[in-house]
C-alpha atoms as a PDB file:
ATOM      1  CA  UNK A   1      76.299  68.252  17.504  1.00  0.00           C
ATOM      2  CA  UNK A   2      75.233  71.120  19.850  1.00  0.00           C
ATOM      3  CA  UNK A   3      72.195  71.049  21.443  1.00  0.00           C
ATOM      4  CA  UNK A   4      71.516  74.239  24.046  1.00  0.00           C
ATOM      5  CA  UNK A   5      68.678  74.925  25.571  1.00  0.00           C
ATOM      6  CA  UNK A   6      68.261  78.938  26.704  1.00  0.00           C
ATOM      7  CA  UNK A   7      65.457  81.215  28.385  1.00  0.00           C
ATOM      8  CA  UNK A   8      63.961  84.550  27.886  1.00  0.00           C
ATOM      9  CA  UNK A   9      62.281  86.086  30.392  1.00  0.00           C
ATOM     10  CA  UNK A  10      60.728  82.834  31.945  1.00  0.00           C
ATOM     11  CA  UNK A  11      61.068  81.291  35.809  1.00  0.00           C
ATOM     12  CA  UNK A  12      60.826  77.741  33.808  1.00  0.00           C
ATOM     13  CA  UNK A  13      63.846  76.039  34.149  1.00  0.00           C
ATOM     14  CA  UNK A  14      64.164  72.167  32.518  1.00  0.00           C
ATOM     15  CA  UNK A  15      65.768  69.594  34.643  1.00  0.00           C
ATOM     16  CA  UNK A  16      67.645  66.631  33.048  1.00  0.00           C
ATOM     17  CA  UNK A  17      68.744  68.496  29.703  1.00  0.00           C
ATOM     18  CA  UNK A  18      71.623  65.757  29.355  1.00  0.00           C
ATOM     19  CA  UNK A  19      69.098  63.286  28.969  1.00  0.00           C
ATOM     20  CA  UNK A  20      66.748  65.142  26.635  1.00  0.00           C
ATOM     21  CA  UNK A  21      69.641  65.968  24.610  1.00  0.00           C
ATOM     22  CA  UNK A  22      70.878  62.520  23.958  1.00  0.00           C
ATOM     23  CA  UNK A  23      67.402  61.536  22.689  1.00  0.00           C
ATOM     24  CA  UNK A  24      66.652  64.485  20.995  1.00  0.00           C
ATOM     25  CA  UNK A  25      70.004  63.132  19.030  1.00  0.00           C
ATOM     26  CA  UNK A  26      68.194  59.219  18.949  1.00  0.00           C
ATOM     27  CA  UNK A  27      65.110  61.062  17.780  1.00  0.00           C
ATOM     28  CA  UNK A  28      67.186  62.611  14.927  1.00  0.00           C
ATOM     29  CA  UNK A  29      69.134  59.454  13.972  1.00  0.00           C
ATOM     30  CA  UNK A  30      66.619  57.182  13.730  1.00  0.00           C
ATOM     31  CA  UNK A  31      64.719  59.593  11.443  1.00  0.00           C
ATOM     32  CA  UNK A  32      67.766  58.752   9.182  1.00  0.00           C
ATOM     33  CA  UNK A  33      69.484  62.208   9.304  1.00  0.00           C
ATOM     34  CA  UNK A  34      72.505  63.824  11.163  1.00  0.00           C
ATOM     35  CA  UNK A  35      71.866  65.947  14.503  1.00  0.00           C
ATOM     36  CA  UNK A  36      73.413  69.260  13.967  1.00  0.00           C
ATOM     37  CA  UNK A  37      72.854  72.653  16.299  1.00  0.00           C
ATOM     38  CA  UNK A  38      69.857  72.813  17.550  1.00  0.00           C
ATOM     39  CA  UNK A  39      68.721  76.009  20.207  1.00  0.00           C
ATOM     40  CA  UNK A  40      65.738  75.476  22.132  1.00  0.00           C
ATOM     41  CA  UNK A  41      64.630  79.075  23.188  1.00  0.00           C
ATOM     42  CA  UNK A  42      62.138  78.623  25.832  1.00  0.00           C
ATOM     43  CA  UNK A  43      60.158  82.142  25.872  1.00  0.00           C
ATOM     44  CA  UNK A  44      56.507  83.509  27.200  1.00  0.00           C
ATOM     45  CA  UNK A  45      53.703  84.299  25.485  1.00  0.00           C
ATOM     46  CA  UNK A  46      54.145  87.738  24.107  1.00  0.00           C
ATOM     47  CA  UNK A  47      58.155  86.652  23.017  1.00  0.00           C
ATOM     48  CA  UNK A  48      55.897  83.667  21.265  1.00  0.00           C
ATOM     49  CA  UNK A  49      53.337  86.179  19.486  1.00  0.00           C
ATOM     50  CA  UNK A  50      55.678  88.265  18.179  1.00  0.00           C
ATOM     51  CA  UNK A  51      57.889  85.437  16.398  1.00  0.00           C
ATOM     52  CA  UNK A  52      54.337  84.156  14.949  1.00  0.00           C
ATOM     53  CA  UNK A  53      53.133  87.466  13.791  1.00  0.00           C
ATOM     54  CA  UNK A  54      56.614  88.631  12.084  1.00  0.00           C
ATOM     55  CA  UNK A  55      58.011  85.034  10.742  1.00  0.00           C
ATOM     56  CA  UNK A  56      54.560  83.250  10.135  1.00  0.00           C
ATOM     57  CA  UNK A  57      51.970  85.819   9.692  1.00  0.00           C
ATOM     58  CA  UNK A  58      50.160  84.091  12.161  1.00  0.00           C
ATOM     59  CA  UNK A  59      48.495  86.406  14.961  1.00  0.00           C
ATOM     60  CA  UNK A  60      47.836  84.180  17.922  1.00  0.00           C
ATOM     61  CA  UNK A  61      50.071  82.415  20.799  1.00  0.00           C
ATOM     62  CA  UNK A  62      51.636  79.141  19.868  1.00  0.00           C
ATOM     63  CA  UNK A  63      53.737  76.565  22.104  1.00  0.00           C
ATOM     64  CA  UNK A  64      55.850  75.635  19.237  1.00  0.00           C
ATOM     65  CA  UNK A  65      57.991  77.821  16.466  1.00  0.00           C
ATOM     66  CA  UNK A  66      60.468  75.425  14.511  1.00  0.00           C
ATOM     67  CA  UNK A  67      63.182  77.041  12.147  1.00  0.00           C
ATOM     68  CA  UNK A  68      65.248  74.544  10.065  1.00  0.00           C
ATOM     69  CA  UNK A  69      68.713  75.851   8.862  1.00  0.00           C
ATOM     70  CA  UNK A  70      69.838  72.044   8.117  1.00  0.00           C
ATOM     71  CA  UNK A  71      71.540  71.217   4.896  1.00  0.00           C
ATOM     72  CA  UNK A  72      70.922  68.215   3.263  1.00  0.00           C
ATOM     73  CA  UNK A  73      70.926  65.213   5.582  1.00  0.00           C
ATOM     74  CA  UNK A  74      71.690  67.601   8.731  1.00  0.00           C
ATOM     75  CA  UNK A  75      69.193  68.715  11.009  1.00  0.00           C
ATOM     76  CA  UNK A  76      70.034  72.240  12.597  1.00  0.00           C
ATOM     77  CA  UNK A  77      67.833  74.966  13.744  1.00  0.00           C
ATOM     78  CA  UNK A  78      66.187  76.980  16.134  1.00  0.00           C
ATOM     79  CA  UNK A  79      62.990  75.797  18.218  1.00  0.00           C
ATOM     80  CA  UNK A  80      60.979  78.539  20.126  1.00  0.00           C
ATOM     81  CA  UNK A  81      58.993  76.592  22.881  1.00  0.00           C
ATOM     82  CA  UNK A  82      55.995  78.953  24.238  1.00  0.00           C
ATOM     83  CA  UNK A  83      55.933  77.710  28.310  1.00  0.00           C
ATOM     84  CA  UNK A  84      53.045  79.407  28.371  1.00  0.00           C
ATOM     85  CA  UNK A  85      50.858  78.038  26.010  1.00  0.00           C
ATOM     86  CA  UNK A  86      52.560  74.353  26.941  1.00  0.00           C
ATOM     87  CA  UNK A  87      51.250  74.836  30.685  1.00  0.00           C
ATOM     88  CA  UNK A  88      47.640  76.227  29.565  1.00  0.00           C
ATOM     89  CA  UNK A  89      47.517  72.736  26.914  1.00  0.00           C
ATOM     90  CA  UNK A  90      48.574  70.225  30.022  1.00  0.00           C
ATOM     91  CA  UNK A  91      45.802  71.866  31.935  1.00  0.00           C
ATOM     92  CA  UNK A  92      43.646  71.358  29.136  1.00  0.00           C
ATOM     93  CA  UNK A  93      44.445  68.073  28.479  1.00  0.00           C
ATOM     94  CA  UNK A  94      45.210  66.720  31.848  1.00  0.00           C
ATOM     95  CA  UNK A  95      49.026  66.337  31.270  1.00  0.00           C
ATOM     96  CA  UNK A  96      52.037  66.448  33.343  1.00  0.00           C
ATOM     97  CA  UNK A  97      53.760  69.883  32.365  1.00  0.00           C
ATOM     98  CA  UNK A  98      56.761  68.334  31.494  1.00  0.00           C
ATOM     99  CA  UNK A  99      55.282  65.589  28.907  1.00  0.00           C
ATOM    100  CA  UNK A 100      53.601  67.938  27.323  1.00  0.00           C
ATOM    101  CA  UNK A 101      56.504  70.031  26.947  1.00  0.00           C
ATOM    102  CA  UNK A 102      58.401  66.850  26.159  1.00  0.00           C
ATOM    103  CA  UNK A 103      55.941  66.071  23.098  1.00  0.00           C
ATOM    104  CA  UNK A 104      56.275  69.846  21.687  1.00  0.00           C
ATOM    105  CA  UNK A 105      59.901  69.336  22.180  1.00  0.00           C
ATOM    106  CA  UNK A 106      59.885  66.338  19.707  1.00  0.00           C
ATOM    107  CA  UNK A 107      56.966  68.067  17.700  1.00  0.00           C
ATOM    108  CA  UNK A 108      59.790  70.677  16.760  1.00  0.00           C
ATOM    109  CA  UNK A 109      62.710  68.264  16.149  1.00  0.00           C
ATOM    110  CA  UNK A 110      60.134  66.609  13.727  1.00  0.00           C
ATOM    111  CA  UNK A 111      59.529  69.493  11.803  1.00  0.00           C
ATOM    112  CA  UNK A 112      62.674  70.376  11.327  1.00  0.00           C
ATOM    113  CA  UNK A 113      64.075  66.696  10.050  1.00  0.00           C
ATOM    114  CA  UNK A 114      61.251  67.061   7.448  1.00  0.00           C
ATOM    115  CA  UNK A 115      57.423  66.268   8.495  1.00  0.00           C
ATOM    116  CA  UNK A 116      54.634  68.399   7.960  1.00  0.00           C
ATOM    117  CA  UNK A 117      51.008  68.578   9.816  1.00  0.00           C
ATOM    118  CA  UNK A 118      49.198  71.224   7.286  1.00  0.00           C
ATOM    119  CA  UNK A 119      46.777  67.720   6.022  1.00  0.00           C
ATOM    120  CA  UNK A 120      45.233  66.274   8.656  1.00  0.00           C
ATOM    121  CA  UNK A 121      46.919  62.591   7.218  1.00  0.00           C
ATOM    122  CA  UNK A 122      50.108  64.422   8.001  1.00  0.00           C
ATOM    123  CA  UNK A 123      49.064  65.653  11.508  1.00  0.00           C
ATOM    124  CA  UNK A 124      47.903  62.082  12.030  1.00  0.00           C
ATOM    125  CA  UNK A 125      51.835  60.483  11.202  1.00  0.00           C
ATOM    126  CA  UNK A 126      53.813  63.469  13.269  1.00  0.00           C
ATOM    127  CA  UNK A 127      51.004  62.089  16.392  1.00  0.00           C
ATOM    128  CA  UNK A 128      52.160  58.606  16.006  1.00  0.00           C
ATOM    129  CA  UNK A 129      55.625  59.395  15.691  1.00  0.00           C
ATOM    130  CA  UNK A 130      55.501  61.798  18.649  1.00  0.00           C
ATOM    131  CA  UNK A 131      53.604  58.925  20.648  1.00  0.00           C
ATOM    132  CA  UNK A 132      56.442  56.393  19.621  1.00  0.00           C
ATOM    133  CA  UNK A 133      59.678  58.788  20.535  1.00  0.00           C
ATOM    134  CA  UNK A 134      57.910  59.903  23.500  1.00  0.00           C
ATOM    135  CA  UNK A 135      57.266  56.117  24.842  1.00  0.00           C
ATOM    136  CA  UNK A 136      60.826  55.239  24.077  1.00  0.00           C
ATOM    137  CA  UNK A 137      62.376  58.423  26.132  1.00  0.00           C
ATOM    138  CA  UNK A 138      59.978  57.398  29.380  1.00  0.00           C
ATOM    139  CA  UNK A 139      61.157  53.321  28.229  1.00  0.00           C
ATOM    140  CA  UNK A 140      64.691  54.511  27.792  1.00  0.00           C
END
């Protein structure tokens, strides 16, 4: 497993990637499936907007892009994290920058091993399991 984390055009810079990569890889295994690659591009707003608008049809800034290129039981792909809109949502919600990056950092692994948040049921399991893998990194 290779887990990188890169930046585009951003002064962000996250501190304790070795850490964040081995749970990312907990995260992964105790979904029951195999960490593969994974590339965390961390990018502004307008990077963010154009990856929306051209993959998703979606015309409007988002702090989370996930791309799964995993086959069968191996999770590999690309996550675009938008440090902009992460920063304006922990204003917004009172949170520490780097939980709420943390959360939209498990958000994407969780898309890409296989959940969904389209039905708000769904939206309501990918919360709790966010809330669980989120308690065990700060626990762990």
């Amino acid at each position: 497993m290779a887990t990188k984390f890169y930046y585009k055009d951003v002064k962000f810079r996250l501190r304790r990637t070795r850490e964040i990569k081995k749970w990312i890889e907990e995260v992964i295994r105790a979904e029951g499936k195999m960490p593969g690659d994974l590339s965390f591009i961390i990018l502004g707003n307008e990077d963010m907007l154009e990856i929306n608008r051209e993959f998703l049809a979606h015309d409007y800034y988002t702090d989370v892009i996930a791309f799964d290129y995993g086959n069968g039981n191996e999770v590999t792909g690309e996550i675009y994290l938008g440090i902009e809109t992460i920063r304006k949502n922990a204003k917004q919600y009172n949170k520490a920058l780097i939980g709420e990056l943390m959360r939209v950092i498990i958000h994407g692994v969780l898309h890409i091993t296989g959940y969904d948040d389209r039905e708000e049921k769904d939206k309501r399991v990918m919360r709790e399991k966010e809330d669980y893998y989120l308690e065990r990194f700060r626990g762990g």
